[in-house]
Protein backbone atom coordinates (compact mmCIF):
# COMPACT_ATOMS: atom_id res chain seq x y z
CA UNK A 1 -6.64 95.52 46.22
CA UNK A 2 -6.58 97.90 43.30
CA UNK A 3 -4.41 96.70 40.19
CA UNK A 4 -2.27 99.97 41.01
CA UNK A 5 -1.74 99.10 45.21
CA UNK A 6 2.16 98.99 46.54
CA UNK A 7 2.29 96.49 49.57
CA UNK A 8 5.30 96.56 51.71
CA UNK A 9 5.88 93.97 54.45
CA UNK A 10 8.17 93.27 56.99
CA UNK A 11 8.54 92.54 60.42
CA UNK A 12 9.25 94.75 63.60
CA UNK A 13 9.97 93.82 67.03
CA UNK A 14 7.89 90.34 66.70
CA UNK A 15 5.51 92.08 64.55
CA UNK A 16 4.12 91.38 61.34
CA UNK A 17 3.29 93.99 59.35
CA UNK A 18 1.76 94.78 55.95
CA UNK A 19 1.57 97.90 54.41
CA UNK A 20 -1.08 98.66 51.53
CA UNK A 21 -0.99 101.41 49.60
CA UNK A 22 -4.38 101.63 47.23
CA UNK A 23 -2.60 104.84 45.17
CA UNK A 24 -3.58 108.52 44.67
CA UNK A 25 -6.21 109.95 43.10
CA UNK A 26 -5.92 113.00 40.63
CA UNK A 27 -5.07 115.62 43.57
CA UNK A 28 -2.42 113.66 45.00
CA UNK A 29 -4.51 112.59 48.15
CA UNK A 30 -3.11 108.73 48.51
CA UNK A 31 -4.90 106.47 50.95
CA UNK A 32 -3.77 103.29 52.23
CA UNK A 33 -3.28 101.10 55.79
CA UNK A 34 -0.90 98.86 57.56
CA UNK A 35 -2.16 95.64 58.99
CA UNK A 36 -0.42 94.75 62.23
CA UNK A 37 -0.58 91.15 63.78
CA UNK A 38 1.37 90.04 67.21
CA UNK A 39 1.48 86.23 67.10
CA UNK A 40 -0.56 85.61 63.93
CA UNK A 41 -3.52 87.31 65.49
CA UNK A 42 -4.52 90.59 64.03
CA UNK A 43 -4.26 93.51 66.54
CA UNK A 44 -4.85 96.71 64.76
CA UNK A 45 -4.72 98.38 61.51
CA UNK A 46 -3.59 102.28 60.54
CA UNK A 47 -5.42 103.97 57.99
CA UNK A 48 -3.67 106.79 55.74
CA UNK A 49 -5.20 109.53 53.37
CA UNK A 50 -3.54 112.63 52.96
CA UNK A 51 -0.79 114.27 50.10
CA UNK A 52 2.26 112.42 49.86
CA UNK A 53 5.18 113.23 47.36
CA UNK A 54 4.82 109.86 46.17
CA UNK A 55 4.21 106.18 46.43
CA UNK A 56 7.27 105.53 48.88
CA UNK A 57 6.58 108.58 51.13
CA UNK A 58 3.28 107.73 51.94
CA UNK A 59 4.45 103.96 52.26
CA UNK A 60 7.09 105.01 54.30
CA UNK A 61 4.98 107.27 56.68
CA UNK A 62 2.66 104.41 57.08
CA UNK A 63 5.69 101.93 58.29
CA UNK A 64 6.37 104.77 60.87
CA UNK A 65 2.90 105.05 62.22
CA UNK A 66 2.88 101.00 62.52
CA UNK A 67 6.46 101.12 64.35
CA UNK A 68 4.89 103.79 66.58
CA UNK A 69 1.88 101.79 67.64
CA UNK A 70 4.22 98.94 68.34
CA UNK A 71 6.98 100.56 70.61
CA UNK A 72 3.90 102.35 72.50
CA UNK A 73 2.07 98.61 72.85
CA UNK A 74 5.28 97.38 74.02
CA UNK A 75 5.43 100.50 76.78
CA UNK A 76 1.88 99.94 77.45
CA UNK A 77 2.36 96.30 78.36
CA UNK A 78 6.01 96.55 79.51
């Protein structure tokens, strides 16, 4: 982790989810991921780079993506 990341956790839907945001380089491009783990076991992880106004809009598109993934797992499996 770079000494300027932002992690964000939390849990959604029996999810655990952490959200690491490395920061933004000189254009603005930001890159980061979100970790997701179902029952302590680690089940996929979303990857971000792209132009975000700032630190919690790219955080906060990254905790959409992961809620995303899990409501479609959860239709997937029904």
């Amino acid at each position: 982790m770079s000494p300027d990341a932002a992690v964000h956790r939390f849990e959604y839907d029996g999810w655990h989810v952490v959200v690491e945001l490395d920061g933004s380089n000189l254009d603005g491009v930001s890159s980061g991921h979100a970790d997701l783990q179902r029952n302590g076991e680690p089940k996929c992880r979303i990857t971000l780079a792209g132009k975000h106004k700032d630190v919690a809009s790219a955080i906060a598109s990254l905790s959409e993506k992961a809620r995303a993934f899990v409501d479609e797992w959860d239709i997937q499996r029904g």
